[in-house]
PDB file of N, CA and C in Angstrom:
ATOM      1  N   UNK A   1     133.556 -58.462  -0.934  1.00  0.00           N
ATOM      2  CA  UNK A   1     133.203 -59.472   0.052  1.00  0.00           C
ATOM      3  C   UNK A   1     133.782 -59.063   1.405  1.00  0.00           C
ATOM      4  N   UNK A   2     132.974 -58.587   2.066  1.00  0.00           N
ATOM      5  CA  UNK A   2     133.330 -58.592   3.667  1.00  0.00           C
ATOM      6  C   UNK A   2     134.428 -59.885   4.500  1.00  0.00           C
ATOM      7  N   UNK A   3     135.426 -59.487   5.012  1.00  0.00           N
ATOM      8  CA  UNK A   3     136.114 -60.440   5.433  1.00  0.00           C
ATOM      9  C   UNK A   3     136.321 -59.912   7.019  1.00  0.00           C
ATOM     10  N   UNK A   4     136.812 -60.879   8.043  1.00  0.00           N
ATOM     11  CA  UNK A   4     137.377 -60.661   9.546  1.00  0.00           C
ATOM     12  C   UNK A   4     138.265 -59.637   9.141  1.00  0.00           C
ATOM     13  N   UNK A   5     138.607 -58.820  10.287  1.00  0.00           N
ATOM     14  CA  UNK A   5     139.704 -58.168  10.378  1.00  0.00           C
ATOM     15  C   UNK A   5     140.849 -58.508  11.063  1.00  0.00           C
ATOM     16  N   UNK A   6     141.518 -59.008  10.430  1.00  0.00           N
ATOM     17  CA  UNK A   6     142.889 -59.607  11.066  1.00  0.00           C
ATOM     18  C   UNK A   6     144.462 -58.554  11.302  1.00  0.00           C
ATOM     19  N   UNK A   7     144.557 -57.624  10.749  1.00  0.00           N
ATOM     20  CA  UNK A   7     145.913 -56.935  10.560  1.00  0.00           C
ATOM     21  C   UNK A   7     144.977 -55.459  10.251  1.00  0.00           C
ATOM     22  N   UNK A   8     146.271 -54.599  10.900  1.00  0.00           N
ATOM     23  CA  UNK A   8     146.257 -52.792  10.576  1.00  0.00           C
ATOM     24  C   UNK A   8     145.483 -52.436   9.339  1.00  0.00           C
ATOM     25  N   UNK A   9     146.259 -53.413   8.072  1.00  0.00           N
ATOM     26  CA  UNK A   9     146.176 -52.931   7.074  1.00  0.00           C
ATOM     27  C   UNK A   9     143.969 -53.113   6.687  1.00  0.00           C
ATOM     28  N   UNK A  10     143.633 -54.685   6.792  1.00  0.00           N
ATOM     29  CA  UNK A  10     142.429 -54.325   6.561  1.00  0.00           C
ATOM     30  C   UNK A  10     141.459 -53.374   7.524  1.00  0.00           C
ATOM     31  N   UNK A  11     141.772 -53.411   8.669  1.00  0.00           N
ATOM     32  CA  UNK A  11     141.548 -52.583   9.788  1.00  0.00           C
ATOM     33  C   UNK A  11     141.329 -50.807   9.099  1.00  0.00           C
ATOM     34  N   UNK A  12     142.038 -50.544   8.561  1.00  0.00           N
ATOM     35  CA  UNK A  12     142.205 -49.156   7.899  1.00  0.00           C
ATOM     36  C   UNK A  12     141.289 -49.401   6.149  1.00  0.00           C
ATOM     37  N   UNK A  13     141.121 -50.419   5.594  1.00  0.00           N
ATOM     38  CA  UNK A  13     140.918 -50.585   4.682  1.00  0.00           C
ATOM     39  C   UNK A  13     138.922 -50.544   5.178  1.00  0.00           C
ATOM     40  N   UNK A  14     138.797 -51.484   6.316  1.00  0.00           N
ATOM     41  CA  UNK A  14     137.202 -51.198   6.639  1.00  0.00           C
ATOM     42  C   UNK A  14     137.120 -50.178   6.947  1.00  0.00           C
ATOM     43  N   UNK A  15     137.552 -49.045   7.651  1.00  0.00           N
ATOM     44  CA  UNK A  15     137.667 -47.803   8.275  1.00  0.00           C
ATOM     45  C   UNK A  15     136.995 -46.717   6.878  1.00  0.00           C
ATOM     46  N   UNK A  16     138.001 -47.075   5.844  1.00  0.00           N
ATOM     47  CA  UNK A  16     137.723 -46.409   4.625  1.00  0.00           C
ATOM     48  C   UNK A  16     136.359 -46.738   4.277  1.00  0.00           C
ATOM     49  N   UNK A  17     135.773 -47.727   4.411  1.00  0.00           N
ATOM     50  CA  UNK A  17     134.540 -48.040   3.363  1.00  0.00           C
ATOM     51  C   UNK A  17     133.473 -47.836   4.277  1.00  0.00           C
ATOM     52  N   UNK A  18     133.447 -47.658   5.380  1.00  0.00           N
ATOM     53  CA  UNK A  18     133.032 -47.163   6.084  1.00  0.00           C
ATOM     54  C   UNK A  18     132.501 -45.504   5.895  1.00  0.00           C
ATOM     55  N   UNK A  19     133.169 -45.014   5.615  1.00  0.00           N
ATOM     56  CA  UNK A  19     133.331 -43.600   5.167  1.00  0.00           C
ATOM     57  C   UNK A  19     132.727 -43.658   3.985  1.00  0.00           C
ATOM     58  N   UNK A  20     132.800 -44.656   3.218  1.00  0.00           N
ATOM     59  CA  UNK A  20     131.943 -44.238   1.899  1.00  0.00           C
ATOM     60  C   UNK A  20     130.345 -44.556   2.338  1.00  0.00           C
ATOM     61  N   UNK A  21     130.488 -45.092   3.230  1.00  0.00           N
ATOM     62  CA  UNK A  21     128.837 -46.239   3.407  1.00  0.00           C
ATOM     63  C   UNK A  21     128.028 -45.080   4.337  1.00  0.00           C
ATOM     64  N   UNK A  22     129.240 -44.265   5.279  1.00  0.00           N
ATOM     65  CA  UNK A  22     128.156 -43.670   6.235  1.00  0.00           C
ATOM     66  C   UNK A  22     127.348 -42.760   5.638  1.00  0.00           C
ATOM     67  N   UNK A  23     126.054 -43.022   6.655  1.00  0.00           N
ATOM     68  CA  UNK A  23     124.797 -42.350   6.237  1.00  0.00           C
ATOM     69  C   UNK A  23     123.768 -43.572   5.387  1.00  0.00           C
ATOM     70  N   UNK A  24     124.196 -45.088   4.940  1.00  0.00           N
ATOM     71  CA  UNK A  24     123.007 -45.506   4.185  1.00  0.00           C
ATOM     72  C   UNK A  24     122.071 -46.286   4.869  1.00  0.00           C
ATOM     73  N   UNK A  25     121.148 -46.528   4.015  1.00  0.00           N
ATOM     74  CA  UNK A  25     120.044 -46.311   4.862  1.00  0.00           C
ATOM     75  C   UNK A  25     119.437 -47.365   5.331  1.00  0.00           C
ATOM     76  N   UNK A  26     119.038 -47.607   6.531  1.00  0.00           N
ATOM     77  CA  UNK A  26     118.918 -49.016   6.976  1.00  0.00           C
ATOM     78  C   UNK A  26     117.987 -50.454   6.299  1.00  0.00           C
ATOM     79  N   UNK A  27     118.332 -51.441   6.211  1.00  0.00           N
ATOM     80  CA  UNK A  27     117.595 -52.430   5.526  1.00  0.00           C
ATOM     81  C   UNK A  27     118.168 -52.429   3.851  1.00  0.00           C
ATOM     82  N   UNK A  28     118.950 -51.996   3.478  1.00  0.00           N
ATOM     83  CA  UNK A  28     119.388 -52.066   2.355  1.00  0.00           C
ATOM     84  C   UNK A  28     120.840 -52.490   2.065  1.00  0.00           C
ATOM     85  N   UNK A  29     121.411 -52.687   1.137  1.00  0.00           N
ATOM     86  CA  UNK A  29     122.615 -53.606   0.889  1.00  0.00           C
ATOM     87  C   UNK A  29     123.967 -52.912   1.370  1.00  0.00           C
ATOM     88  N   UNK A  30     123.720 -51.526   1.329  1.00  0.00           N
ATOM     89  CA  UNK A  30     124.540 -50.559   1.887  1.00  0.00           C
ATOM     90  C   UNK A  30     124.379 -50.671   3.211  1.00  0.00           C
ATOM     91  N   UNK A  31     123.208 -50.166   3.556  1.00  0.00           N
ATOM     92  CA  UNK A  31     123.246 -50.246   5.273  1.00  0.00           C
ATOM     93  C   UNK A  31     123.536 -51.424   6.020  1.00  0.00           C
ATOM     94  N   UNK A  32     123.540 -52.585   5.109  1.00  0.00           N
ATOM     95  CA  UNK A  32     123.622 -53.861   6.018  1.00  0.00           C
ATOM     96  C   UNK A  32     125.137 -54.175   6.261  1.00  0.00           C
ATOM     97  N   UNK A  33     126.065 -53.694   4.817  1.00  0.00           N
ATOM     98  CA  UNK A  33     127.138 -53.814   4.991  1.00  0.00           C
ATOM     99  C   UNK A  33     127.806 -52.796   5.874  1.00  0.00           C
ATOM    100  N   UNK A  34     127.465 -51.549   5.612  1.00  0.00           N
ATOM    101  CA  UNK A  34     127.637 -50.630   7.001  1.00  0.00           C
ATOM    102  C   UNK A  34     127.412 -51.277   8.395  1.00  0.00           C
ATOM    103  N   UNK A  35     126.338 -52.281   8.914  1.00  0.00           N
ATOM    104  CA  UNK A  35     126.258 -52.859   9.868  1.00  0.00           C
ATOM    105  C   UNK A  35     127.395 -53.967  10.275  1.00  0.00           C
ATOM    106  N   UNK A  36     127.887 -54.755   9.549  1.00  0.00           N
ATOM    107  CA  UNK A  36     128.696 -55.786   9.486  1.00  0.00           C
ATOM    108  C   UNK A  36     129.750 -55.166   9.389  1.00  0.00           C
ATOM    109  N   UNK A  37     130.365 -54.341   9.183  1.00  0.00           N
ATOM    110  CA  UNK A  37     131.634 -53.591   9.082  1.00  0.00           C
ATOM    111  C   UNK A  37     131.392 -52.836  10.689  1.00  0.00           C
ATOM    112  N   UNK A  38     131.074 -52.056  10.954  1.00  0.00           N
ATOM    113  CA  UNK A  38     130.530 -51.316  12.559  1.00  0.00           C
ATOM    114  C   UNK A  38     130.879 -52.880  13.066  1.00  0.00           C
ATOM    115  N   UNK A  39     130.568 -53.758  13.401  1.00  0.00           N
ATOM    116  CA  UNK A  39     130.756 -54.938  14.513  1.00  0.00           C
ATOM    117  C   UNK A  39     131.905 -56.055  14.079  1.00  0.00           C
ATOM    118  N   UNK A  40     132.700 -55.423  13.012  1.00  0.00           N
ATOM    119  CA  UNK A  40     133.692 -55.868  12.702  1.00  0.00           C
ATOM    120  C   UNK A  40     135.029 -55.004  13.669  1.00  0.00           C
ATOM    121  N   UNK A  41     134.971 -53.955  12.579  1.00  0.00           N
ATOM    122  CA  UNK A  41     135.999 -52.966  13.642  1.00  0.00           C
ATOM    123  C   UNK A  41     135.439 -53.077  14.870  1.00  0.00           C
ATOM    124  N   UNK A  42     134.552 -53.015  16.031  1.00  0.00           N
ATOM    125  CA  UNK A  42     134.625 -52.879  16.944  1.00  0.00           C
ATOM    126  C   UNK A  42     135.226 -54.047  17.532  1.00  0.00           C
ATOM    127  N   UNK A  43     134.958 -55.135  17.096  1.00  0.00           N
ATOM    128  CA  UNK A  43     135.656 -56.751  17.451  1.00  0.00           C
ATOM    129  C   UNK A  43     137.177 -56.050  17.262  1.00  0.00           C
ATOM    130  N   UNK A  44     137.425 -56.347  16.203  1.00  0.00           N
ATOM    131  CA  UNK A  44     139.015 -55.567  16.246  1.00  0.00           C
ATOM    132  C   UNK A  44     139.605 -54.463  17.179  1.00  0.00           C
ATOM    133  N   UNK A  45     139.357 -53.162  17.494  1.00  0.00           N
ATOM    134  CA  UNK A  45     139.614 -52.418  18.204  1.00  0.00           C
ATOM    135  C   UNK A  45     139.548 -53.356  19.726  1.00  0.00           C
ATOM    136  N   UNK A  46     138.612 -53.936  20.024  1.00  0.00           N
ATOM    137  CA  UNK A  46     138.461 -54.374  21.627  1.00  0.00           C
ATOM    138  C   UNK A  46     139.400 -55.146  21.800  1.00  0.00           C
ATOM    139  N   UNK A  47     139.817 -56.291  20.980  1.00  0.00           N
ATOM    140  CA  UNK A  47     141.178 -56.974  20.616  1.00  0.00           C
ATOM    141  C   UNK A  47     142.438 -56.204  20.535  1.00  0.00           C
ATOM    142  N   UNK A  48     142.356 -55.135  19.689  1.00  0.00           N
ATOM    143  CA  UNK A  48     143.774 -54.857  19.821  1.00  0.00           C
ATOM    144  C   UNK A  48     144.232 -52.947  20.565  1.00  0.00           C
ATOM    145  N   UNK A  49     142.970 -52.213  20.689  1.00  0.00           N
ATOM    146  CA  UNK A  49     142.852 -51.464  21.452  1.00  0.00           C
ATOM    147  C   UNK A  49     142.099 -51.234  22.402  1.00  0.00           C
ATOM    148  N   UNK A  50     141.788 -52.266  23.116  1.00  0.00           N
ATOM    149  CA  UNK A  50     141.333 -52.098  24.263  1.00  0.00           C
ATOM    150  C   UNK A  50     141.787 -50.973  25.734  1.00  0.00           C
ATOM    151  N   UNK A  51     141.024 -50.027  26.101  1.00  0.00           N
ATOM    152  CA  UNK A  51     141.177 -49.006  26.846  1.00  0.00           C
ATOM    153  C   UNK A  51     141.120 -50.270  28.458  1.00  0.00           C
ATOM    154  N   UNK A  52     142.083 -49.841  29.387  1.00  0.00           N
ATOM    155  CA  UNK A  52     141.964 -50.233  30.814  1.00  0.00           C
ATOM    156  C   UNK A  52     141.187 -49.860  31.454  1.00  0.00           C
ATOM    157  N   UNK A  53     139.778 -50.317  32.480  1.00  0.00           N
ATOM    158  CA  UNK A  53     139.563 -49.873  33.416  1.00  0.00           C
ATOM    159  C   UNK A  53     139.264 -48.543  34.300  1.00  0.00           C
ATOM    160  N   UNK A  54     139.051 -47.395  34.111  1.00  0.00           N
ATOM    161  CA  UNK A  54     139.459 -46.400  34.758  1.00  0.00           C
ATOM    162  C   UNK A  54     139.364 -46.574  36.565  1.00  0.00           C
ATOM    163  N   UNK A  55     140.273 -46.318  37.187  1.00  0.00           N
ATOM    164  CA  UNK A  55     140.597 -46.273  38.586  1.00  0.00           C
ATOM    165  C   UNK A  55     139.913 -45.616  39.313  1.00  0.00           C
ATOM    166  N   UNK A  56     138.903 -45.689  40.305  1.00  0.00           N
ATOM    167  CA  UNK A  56     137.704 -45.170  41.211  1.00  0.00           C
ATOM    168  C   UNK A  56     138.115 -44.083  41.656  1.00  0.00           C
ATOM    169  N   UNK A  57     139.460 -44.226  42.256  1.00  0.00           N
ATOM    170  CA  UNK A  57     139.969 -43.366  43.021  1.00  0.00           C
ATOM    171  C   UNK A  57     140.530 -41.926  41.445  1.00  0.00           C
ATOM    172  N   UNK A  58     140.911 -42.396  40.702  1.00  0.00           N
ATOM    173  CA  UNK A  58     140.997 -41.380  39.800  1.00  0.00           C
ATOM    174  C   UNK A  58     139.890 -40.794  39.469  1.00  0.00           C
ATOM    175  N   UNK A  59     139.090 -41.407  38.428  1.00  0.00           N
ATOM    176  CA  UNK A  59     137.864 -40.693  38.615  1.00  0.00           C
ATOM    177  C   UNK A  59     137.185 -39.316  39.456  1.00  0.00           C
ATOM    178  N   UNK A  60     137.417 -40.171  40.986  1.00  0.00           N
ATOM    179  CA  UNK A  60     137.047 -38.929  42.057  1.00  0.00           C
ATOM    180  C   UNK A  60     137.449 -37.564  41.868  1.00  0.00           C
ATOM    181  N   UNK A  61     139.442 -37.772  41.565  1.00  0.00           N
ATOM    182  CA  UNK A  61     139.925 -37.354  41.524  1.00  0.00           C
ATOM    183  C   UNK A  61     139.888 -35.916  40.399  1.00  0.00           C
ATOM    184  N   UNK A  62     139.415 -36.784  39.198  1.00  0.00           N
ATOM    185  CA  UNK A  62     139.040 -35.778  38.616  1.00  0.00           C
ATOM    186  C   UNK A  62     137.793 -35.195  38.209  1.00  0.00           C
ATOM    187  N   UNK A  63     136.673 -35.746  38.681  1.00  0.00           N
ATOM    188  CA  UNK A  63     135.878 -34.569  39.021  1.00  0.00           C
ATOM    189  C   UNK A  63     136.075 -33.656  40.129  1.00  0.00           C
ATOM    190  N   UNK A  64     136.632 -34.137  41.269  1.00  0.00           N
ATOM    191  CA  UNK A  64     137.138 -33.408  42.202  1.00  0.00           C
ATOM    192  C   UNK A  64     137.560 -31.770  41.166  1.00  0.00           C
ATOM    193  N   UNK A  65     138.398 -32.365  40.817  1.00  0.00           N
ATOM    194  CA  UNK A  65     139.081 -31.341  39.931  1.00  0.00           C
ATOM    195  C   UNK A  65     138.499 -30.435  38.900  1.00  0.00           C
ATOM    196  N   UNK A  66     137.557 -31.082  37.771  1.00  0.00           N
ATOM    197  CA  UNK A  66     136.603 -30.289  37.025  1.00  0.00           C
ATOM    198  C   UNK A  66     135.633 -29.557  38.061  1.00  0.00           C
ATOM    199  N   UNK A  67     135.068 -29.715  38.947  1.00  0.00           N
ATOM    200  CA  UNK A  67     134.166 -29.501  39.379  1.00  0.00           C
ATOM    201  C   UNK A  67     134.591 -28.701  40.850  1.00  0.00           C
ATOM    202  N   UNK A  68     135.797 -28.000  41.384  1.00  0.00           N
ATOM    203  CA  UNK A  68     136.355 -27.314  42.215  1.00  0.00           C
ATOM    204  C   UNK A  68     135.878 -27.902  43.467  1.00  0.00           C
ATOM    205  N   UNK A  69     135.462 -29.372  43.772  1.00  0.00           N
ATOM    206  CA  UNK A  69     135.780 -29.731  45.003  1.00  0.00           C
ATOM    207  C   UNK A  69     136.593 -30.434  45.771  1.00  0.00           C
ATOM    208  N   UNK A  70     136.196 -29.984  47.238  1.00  0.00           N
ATOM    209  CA  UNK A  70     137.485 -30.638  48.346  1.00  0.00           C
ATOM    210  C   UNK A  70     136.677 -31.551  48.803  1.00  0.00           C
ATOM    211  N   UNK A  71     137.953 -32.122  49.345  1.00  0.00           N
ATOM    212  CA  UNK A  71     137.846 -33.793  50.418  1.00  0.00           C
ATOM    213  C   UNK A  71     136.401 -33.232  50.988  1.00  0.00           C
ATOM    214  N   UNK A  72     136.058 -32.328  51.781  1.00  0.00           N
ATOM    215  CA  UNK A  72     134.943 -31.791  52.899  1.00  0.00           C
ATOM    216  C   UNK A  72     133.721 -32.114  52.081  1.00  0.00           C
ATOM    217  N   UNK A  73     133.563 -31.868  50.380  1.00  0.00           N
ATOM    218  CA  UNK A  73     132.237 -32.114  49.618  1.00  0.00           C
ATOM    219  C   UNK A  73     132.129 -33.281  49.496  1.00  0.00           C
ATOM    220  N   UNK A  74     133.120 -34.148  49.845  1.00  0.00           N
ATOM    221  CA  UNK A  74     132.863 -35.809  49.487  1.00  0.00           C
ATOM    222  C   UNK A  74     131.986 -36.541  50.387  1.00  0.00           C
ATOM    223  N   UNK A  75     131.930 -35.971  52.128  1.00  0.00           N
ATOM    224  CA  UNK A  75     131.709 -36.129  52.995  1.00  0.00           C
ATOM    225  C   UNK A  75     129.907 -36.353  52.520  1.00  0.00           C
ATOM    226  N   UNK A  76     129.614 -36.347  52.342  1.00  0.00           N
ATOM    227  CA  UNK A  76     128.105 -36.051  51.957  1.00  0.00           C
ATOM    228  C   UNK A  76     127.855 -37.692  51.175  1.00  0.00           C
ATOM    229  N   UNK A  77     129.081 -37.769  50.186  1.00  0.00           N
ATOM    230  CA  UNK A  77     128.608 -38.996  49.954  1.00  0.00           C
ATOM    231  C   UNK A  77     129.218 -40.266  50.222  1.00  0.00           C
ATOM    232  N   UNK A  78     130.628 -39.977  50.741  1.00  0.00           N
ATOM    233  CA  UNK A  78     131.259 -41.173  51.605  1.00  0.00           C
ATOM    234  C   UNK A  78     131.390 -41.227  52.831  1.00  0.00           C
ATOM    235  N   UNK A  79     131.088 -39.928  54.072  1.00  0.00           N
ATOM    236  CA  UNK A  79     131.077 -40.430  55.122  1.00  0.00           C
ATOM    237  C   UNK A  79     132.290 -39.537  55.784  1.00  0.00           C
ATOM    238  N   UNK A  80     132.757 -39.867  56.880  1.00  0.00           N
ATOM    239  CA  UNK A  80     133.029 -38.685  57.204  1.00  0.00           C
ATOM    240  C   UNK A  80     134.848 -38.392  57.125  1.00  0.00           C
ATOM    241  N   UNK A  81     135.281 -37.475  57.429  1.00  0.00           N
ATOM    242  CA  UNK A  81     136.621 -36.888  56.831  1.00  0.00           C
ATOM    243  C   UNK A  81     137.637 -38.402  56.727  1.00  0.00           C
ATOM    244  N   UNK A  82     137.211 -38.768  57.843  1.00  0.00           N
ATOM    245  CA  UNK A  82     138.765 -39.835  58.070  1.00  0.00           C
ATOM    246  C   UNK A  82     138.416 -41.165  56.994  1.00  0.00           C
ATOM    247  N   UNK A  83     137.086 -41.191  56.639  1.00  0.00           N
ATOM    248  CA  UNK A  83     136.680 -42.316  55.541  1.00  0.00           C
ATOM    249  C   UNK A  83     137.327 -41.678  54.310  1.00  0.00           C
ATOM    250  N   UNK A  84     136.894 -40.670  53.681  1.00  0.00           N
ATOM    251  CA  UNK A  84     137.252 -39.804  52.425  1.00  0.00           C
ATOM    252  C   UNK A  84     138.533 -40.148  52.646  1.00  0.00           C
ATOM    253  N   UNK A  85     139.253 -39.734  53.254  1.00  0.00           N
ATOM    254  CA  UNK A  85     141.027 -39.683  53.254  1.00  0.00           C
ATOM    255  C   UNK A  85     141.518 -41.001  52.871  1.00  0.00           C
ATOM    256  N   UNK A  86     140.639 -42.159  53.804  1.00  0.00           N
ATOM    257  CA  UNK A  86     140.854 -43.451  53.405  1.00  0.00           C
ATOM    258  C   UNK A  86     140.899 -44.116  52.356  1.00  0.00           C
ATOM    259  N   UNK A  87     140.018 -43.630  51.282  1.00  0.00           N
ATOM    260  CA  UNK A  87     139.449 -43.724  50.607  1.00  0.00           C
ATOM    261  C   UNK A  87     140.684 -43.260  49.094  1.00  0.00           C
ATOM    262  N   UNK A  88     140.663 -41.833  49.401  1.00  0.00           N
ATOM    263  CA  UNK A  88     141.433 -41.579  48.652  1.00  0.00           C
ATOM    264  C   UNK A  88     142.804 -41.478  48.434  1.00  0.00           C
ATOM    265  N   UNK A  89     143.692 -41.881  49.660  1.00  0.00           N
ATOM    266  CA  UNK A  89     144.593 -42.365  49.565  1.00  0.00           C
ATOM    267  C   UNK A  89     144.494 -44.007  49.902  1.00  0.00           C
ATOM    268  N   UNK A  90     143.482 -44.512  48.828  1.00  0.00           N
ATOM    269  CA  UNK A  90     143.961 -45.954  48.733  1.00  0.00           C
ATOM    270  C   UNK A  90     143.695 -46.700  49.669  1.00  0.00           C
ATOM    271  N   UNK A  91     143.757 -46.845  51.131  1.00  0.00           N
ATOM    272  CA  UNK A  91     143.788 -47.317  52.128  1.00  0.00           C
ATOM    273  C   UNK A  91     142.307 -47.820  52.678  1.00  0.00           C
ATOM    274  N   UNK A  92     141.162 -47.725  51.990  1.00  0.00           N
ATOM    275  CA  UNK A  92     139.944 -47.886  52.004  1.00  0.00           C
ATOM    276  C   UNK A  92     139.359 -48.098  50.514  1.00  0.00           C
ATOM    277  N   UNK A  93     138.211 -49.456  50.164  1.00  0.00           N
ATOM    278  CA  UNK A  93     137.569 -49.292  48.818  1.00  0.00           C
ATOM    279  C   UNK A  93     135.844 -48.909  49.395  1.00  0.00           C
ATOM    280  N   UNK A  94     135.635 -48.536  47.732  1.00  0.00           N
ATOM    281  CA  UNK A  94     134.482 -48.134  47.938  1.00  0.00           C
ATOM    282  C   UNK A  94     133.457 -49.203  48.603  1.00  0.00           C
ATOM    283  N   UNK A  95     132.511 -48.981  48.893  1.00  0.00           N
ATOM    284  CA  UNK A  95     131.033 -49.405  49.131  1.00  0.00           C
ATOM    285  C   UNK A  95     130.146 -49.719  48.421  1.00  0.00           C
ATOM    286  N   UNK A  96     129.426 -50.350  48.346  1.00  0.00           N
ATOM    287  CA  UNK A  96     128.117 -50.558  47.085  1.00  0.00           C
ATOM    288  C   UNK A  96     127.587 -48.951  47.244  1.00  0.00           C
ATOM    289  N   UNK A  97     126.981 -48.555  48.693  1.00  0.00           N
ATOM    290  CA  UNK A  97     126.133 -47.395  49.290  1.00  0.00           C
ATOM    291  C   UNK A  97     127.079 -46.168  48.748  1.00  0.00           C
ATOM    292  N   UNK A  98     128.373 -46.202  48.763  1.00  0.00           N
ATOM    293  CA  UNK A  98     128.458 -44.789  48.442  1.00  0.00           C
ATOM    294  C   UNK A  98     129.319 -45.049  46.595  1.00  0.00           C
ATOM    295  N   UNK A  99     129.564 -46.030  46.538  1.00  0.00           N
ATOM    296  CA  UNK A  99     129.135 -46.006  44.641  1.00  0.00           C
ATOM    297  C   UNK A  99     128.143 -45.033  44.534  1.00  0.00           C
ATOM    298  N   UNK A 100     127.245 -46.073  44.779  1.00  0.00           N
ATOM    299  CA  UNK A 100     125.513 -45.503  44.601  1.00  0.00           C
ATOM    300  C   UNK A 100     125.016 -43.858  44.821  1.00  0.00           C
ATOM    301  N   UNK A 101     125.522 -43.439  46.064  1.00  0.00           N
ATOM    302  CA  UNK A 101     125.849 -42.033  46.560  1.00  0.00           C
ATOM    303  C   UNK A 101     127.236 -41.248  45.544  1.00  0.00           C
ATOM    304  N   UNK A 102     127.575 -41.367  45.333  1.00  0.00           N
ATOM    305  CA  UNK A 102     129.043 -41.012  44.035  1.00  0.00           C
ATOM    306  C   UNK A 102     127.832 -40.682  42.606  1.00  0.00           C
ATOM    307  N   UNK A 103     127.202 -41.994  42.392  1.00  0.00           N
ATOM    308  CA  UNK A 103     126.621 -41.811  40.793  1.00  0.00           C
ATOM    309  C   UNK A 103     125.583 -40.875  40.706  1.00  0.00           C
ATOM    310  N   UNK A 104     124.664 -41.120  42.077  1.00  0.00           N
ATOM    311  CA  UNK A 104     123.943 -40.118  41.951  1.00  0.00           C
ATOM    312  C   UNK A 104     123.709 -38.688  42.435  1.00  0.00           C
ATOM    313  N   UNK A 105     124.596 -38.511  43.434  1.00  0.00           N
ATOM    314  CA  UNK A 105     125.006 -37.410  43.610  1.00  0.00           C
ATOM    315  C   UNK A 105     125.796 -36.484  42.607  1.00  0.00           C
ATOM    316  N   UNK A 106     126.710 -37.257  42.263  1.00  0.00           N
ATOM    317  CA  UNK A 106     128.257 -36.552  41.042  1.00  0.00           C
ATOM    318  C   UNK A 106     127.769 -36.567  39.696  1.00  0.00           C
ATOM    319  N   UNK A 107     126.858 -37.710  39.392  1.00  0.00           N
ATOM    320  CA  UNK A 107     126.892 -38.184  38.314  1.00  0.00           C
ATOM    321  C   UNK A 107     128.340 -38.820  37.424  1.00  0.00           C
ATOM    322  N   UNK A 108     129.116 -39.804  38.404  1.00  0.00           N
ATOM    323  CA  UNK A 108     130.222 -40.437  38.085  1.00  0.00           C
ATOM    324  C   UNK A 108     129.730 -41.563  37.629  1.00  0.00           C
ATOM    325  N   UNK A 109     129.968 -42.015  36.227  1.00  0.00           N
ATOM    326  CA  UNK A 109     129.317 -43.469  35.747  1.00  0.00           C
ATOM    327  C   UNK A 109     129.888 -44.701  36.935  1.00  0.00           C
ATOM    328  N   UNK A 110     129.234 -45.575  36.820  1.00  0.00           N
ATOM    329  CA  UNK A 110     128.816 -46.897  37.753  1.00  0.00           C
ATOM    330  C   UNK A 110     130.653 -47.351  37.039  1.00  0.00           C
ATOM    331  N   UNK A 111     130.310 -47.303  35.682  1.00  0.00           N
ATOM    332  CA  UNK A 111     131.644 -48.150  35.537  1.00  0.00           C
ATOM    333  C   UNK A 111     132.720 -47.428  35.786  1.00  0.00           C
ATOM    334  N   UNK A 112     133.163 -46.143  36.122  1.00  0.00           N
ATOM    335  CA  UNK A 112     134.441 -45.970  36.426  1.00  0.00           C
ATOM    336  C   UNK A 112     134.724 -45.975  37.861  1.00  0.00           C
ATOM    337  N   UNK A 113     133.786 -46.561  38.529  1.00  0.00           N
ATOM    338  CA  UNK A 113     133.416 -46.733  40.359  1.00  0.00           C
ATOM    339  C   UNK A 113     133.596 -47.951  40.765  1.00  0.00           C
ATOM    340  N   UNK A 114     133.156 -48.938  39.827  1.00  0.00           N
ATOM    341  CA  UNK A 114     132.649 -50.497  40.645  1.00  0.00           C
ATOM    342  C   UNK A 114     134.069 -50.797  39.723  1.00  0.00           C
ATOM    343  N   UNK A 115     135.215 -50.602  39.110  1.00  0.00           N
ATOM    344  CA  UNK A 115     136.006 -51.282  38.627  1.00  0.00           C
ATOM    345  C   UNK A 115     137.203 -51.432  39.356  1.00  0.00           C
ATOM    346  N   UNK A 116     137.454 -51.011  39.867  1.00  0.00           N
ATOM    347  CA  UNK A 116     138.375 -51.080  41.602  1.00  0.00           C
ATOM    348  C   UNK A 116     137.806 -52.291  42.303  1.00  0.00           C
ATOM    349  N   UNK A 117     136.418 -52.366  42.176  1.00  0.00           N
ATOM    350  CA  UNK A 117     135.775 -53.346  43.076  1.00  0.00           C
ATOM    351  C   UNK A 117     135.494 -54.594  42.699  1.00  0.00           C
ATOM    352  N   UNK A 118     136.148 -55.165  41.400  1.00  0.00           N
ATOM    353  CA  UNK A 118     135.804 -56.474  41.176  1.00  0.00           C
ATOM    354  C   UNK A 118     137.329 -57.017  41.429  1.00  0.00           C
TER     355      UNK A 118
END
């Protein structure tokens, strides 16, 4: 019998049956309980491991970094040197326009951009 997940212990105990279930096949007694277990743990995890926010200005930061560019390549999509600087040391937030210019230029998801901004 499927129950809430309240504590570590069933938490690890759905985790397991999980593992036996993956792969069955949808519409059947297996797959359904595979379904109800998937939106169990995830209720649980968001409750008790919930990830923070990622920081706009980090983000930048590290594609900046994967991707070998300087303050000067930002210019293109925030505007000009003394905005970027602003920007990235904190002292300025983003824009709707250069979100928008960030996602589709960089391809930086919307959510690690607009979360500084609420």
């Amino acid at each position: 019998m499927i129950k809430p997940i309240h504590d570590e212990e069933s938490y690890q105990k759905a985790l397991a049956r999980v593992e036996v279930l993956w792969g069955a096949k949808q519409n059947t007694s297996e797959g359904d309980e595979l379904d109800v277990l998937l939106v169990l743990i995830q209720a649980y995890e968001d409750k008790n491991y919930s990830i923070p926010a990622s920081d706009p200005v980090e983000a930048i930061m590290f594609l900046m970094d994967q991707k070998n560019l300087s303050r000067k390549d930002l210019e293109v999509y925030l505007g000009p040197k003394s905005r970027v600087g602003d920007i990235l040391n904190r002292k300025r937030h983003l824009t709707m326009r250069q979100i928008v210019n960030l996602h589709n230029g960089l391809h930086i998801p919307y959510e690690s951009l607009i979360s500084g901004c609420l």
